[in-house]
Protein backbone atom coordinates (compact mmCIF):
# COMPACT_ATOMS: atom_id res chain seq x y z
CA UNK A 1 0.00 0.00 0.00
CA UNK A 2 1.11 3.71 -0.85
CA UNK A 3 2.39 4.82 2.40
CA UNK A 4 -0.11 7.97 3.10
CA UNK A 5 2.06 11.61 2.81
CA UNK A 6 0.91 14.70 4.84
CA UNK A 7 0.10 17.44 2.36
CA UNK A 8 1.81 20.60 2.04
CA UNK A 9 1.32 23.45 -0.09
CA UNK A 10 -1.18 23.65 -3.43
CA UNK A 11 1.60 25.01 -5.36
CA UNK A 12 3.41 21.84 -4.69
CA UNK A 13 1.01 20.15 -6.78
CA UNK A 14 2.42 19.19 -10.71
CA UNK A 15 -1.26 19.75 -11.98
CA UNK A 16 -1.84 23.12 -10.28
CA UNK A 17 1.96 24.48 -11.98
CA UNK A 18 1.11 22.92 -15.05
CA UNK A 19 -2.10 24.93 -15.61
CA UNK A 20 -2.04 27.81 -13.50
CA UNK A 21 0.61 30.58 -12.94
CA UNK A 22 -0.20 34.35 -12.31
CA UNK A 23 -0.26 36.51 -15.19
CA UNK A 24 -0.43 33.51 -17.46
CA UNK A 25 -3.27 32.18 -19.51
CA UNK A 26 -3.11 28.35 -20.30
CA UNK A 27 -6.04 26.32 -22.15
CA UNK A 28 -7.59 23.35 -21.24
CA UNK A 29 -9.88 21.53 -23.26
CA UNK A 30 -13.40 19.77 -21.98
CA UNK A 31 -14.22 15.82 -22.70
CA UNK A 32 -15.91 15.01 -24.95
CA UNK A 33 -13.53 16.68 -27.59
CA UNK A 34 -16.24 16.61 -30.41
CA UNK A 35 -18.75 18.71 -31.93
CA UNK A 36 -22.36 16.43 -31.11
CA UNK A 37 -26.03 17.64 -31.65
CA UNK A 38 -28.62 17.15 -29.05
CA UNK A 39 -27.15 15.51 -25.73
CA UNK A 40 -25.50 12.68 -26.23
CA UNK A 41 -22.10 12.32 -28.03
CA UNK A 42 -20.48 9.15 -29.97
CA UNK A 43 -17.31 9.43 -27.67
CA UNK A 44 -15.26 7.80 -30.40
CA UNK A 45 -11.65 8.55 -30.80
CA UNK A 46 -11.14 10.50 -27.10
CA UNK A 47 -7.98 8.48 -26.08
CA UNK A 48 -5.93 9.52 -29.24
CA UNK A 49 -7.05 13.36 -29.00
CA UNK A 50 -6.54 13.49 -25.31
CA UNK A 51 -2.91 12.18 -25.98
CA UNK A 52 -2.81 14.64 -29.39
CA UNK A 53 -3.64 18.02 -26.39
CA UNK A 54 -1.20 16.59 -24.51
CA UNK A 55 1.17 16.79 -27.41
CA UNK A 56 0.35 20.39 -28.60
CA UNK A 57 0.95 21.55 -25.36
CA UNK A 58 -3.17 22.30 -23.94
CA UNK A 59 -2.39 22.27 -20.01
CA UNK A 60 -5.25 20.29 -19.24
CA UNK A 61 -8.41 18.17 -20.23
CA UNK A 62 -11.50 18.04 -18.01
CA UNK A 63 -13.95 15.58 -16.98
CA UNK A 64 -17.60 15.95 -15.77
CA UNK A 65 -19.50 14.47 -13.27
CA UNK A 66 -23.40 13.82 -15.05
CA UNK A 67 -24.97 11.05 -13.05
CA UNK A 68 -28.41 10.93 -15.00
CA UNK A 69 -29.44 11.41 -18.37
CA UNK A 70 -31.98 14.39 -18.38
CA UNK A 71 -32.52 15.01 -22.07
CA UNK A 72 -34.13 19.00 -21.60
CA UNK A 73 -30.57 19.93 -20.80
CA UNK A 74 -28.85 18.78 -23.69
CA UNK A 75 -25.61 17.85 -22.40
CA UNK A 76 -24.73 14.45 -21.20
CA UNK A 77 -20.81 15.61 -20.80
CA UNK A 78 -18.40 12.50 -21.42
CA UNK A 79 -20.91 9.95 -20.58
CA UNK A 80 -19.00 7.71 -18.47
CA UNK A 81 -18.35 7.76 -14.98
CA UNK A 82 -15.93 10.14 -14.26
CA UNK A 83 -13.86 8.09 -11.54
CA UNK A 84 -13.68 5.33 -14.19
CA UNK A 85 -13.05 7.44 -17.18
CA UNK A 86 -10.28 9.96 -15.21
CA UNK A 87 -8.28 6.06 -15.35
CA UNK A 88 -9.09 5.52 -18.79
CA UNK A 89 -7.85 8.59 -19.80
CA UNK A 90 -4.74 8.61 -17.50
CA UNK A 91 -3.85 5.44 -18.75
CA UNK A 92 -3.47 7.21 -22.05
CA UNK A 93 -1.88 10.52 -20.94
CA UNK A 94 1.36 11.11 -19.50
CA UNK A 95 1.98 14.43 -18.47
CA UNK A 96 -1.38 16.91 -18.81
CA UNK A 97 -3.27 17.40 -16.24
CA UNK A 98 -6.23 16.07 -15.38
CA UNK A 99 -9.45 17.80 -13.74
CA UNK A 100 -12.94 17.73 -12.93
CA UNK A 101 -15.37 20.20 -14.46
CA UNK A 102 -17.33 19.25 -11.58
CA UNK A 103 -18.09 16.78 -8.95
CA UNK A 104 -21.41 16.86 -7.55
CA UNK A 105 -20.81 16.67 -4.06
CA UNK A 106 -24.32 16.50 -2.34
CA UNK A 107 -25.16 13.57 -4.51
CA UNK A 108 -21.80 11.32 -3.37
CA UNK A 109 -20.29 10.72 0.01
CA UNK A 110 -17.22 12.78 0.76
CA UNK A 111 -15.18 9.58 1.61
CA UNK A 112 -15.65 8.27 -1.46
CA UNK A 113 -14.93 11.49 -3.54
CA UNK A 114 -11.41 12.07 -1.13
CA UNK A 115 -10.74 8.42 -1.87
CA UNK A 116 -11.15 8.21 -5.43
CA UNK A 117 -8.99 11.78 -5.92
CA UNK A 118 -6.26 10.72 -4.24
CA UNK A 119 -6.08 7.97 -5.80
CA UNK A 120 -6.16 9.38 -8.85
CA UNK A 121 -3.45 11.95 -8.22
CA UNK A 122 -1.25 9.28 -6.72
CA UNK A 123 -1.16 6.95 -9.78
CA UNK A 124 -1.01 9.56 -11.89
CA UNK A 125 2.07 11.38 -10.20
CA UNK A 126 0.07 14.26 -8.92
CA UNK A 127 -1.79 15.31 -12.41
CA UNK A 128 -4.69 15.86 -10.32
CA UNK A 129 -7.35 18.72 -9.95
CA UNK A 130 -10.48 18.51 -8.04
CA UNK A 131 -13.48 20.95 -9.34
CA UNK A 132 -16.31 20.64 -7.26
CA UNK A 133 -19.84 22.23 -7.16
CA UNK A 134 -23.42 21.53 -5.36
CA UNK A 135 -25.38 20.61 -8.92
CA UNK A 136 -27.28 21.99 -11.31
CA UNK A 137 -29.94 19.06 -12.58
CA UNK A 138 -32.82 19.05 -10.24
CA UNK A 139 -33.72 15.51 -11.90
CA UNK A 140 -31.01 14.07 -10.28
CA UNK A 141 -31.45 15.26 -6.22
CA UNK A 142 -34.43 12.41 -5.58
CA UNK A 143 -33.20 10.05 -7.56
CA UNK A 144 -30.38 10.06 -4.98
CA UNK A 145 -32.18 10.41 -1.52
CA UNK A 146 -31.10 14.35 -1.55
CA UNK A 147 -32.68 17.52 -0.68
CA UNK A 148 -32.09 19.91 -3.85
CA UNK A 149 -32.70 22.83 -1.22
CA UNK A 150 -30.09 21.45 1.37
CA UNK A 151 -27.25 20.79 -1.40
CA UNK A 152 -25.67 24.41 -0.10
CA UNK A 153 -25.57 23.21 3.36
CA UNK A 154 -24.49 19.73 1.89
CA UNK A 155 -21.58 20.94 0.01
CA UNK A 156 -19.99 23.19 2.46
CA UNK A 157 -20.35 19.93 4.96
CA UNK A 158 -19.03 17.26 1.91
CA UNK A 159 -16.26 20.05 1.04
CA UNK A 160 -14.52 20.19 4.77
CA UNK A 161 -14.58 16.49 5.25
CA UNK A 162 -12.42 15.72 1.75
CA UNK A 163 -10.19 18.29 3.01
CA UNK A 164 -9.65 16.56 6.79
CA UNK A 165 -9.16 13.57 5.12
CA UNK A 166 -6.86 14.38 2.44
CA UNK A 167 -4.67 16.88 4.78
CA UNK A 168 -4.95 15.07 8.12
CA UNK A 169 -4.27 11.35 9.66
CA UNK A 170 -6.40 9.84 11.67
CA UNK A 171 -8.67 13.07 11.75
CA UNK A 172 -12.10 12.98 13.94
CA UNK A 173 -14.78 14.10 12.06
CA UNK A 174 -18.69 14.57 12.17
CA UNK A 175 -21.63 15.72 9.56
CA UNK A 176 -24.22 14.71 8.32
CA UNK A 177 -22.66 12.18 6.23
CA UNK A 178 -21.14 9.90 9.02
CA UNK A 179 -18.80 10.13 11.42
CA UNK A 180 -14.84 9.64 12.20
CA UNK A 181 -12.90 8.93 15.56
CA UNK A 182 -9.87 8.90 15.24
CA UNK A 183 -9.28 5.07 14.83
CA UNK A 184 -9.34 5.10 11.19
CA UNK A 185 -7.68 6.85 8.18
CA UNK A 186 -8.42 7.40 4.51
CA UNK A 187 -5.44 6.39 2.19
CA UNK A 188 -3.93 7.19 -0.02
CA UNK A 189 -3.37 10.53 0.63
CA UNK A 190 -2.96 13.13 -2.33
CA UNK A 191 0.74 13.72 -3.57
CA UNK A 192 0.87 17.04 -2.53
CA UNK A 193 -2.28 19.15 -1.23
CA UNK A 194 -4.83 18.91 -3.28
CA UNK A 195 -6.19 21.84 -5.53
CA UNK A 196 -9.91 21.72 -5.24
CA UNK A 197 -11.74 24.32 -7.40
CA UNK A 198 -15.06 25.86 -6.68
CA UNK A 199 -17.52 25.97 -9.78
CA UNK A 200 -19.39 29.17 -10.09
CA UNK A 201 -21.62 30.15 -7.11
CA UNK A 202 -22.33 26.23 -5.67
CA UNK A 203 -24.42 28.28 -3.44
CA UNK A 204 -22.19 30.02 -1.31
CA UNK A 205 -21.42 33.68 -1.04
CA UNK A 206 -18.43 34.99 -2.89
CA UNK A 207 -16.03 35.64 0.16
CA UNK A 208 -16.89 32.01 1.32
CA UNK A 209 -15.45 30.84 -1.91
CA UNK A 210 -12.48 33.12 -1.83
CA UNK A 211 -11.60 31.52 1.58
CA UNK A 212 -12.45 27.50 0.66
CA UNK A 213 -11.06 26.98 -2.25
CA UNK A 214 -7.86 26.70 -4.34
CA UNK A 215 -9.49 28.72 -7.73
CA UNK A 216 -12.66 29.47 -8.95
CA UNK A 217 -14.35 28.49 -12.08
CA UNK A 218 -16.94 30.66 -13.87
CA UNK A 219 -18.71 31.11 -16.97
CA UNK A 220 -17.84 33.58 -20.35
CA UNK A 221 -19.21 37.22 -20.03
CA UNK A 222 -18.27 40.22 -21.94
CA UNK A 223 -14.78 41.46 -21.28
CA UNK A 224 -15.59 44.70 -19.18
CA UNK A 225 -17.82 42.19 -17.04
CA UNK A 226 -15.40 39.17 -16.66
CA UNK A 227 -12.55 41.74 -15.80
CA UNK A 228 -14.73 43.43 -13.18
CA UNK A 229 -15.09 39.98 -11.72
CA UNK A 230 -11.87 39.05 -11.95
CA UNK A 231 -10.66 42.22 -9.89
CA UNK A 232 -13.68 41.42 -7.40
CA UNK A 233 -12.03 37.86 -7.04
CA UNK A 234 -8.56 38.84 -6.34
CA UNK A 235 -9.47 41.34 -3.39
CA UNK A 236 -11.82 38.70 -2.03
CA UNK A 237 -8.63 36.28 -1.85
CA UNK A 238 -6.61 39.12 -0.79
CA UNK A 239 -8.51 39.62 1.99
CA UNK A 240 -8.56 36.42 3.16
CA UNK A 241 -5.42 35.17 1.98
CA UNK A 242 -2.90 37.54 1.28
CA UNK A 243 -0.02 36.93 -0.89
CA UNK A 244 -1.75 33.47 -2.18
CA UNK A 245 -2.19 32.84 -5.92
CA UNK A 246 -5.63 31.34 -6.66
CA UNK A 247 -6.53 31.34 -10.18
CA UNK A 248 -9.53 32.17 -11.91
CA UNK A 249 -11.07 29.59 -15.18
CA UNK A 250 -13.99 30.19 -16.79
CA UNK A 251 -15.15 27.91 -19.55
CA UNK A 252 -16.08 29.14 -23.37
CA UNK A 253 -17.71 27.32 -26.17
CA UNK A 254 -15.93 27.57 -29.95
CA UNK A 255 -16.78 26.89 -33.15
CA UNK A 256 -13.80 27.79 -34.56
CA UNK A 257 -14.15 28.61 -38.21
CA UNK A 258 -12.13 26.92 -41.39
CA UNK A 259 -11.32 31.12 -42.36
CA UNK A 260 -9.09 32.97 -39.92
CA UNK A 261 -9.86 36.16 -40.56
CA UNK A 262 -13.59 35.47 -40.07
CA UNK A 263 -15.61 37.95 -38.09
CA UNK A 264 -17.16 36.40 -34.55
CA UNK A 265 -21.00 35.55 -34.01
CA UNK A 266 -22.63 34.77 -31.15
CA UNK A 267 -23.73 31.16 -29.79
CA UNK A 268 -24.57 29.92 -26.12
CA UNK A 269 -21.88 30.91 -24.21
CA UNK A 270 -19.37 31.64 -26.66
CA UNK A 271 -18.39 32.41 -30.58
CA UNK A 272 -18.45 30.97 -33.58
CA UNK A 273 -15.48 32.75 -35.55
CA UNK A 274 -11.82 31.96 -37.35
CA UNK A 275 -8.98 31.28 -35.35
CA UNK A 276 -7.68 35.47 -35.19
CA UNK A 277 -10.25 36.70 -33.44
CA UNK A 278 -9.77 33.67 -31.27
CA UNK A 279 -6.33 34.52 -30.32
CA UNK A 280 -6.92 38.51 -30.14
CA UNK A 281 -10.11 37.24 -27.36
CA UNK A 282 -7.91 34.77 -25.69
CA UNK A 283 -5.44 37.73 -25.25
CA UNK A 284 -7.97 40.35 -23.91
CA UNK A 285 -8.81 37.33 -21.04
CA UNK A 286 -5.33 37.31 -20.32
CA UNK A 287 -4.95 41.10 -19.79
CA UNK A 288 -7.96 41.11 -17.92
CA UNK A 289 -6.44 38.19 -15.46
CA UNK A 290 -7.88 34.84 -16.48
CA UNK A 291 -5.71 32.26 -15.95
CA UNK A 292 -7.44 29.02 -17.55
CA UNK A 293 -9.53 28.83 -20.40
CA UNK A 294 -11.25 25.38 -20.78
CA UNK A 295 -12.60 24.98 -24.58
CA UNK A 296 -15.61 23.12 -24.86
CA UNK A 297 -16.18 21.60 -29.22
CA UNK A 298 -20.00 20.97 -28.80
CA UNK A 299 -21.50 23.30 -30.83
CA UNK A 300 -18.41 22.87 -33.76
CA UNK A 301 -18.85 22.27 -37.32
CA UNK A 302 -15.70 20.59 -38.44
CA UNK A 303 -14.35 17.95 -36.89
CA UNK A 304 -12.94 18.26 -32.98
CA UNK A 305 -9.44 16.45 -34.03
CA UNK A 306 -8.68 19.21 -36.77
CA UNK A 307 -10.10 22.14 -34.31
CA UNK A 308 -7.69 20.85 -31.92
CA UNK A 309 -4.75 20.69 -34.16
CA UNK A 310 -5.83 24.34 -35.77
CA UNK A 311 -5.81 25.70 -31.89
CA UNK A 312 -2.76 23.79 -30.72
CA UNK A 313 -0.31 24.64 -33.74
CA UNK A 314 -1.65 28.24 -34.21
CA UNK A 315 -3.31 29.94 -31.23
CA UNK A 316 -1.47 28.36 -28.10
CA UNK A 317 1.77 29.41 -29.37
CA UNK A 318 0.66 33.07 -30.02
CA UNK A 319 -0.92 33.55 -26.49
CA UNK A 320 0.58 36.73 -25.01
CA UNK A 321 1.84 37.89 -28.52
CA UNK A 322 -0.88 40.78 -29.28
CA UNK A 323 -0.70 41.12 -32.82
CA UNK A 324 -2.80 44.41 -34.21
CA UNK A 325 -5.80 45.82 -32.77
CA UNK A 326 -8.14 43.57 -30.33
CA UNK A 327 -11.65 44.24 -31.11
CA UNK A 328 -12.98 46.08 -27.94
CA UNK A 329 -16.23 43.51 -27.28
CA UNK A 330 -16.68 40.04 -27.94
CA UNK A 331 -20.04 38.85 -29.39
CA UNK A 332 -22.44 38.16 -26.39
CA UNK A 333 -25.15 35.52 -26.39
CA UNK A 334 -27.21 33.30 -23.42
């Protein structure tokens, strides 16, 4: 058995360096990488264009947790569990990391989440980030046994057992979900402290957030908004952290057009538009303070595995080179 190691510091962690640095804007991409209409996607190919990121140089690929199929919100994410397909995946990776986009943590026990991430990050030589949030799909809360209205409460209680667990031996602990005293331990513990990222409100209140967790993920807005926000985040953390980095992701949608110089349009929280106005938006995120950028191909017309290879050979190696004039707003849709 791994022997279990006492965390240190986040920025220990080789997932948290890989993708997040201050001033810096990496990409990330979001399983599954293809372009699918309605809510389910053929999942074909995924190993060889997770290993074909990895190889361009994306800093990491994310997984999400969709227990049941609810066909009104069109998205079934990667289909699979994501415990089973974070190994599948790793198995087939060697160096990007490797995050969830998020957990649900009302609808699983916290033991069971803290064992599975460690795990994880230990096998995969710490290429692990947890993203966490209290759920979105109302289907889903009865099918489990859970209160939709208690999933704040829920979370907050779920959140602070992973982290006893994963930062503390032999740790006695009580909620709601069960109880621990002392005479037992959870192993394996993480390689290095775990970065667990909050997804957008999960029902807390902004400073709470700034105080619990290791980043924050959010959604696209116009640029004046998301930099607004992004200022609003760093004080928060300042205040209750000073001097620590904790980076802020949002998520965007792209349907990256086969012209480069094509002019953007709107679509559900993104753009369609060629790969210029791509970089020269990427850019204005990274002068505004974004740090991670996790592409999501659903609403694509050409095929995922040549959008990737457009991105990876074209845009990645241009980020932080401002070429011309950025256009001043970014198409907005909802």
């Amino acid at each position: 058995m791994l022997k279990a190691r006492k965390a240190t510091s986040v920025n220990d962690s080789a997932s948290f360096r890989r993708m997040f640095a201050p001033d810096r804007l990496s990409l990330g991409v979001f399983f599954p990488i293809e372009a699918f209409e309605r809510d389910e996607p053929s999942m074909r190919d995924q190993p060889r264009l997770a290993r074909r990121a990895e190889e361009l140089g994306f800093a990491g690929l994310w997984t999400r947790d969709v227990p049941l199929r609810d066909p009104s919100f069109g998205d079934l994410g990667q289909v699979y569990d994501p415990w089973v397909w974070l190994g599948w995946i790793a198995a087939h990776t060697s160096r990007i990391a490797l995050a969830t986009g998020s957990i649900i943590l009302p609808l699983r026990h916290p033991l069971h989440t803290a064992k599975a991430s460690a795990s994880v990050d230990q096998l995969t030589g710490g290429r692990f980030v947890l993203g966490v949030a209290s759920g979105d799909r109302p289907v889903e809360f009865p099918a489990f046994g859970v209160d939709l209205h208690q999933r704040d409460v829920l979370f907050r209680e779920n959140l602070a057992m992973i982290r006893r667990v994963l930062t503390e031996e032999f740790p006695s602990v009580q909620s709601s979900y069960g109880a621990m005293t002392g005479t037992a331990d959870l192993v394996p513990k993480p390689v290095s402290r775990l970065p667990i990222l909050i997804t957008s409100s999960s029902r807390q209140s902004f400073e709470w957030i700034a105080e619990h967790a290791d980043g924050w993920i959010t959604y696209p807005r116009d640029l004046a908004r998301q930099a607004e926000l992004v200022a609003k985040w760093r004080a928060a953390v300042e205040a209750v952290s000073p001097g620590v980095f904790k980076p802020f992701v949002q998520s965007l949608y792209v349907d990256l057009a086969e012209e480069p110089a094509e002019p953007p349009r709107p679509l559900h929280l993104g753009f369609r538009a060629g790969r210029n106005f791509m970089l020269d938006f990427l850019n204005e995120l990274a002068g505004a303070g974004v740090n991670h950028v996790i592409l999501n191909f659903k609403y694509g017309r050409r095929a995922a595995g040549e959008v990737l290879e457009e991105i990876g050979r074209e845009v990645l190696p241009r980020l932080g080179k401002r070429e011309g004039t950025p256009p001043l707003k970014p198409p907005t849709a909802t």
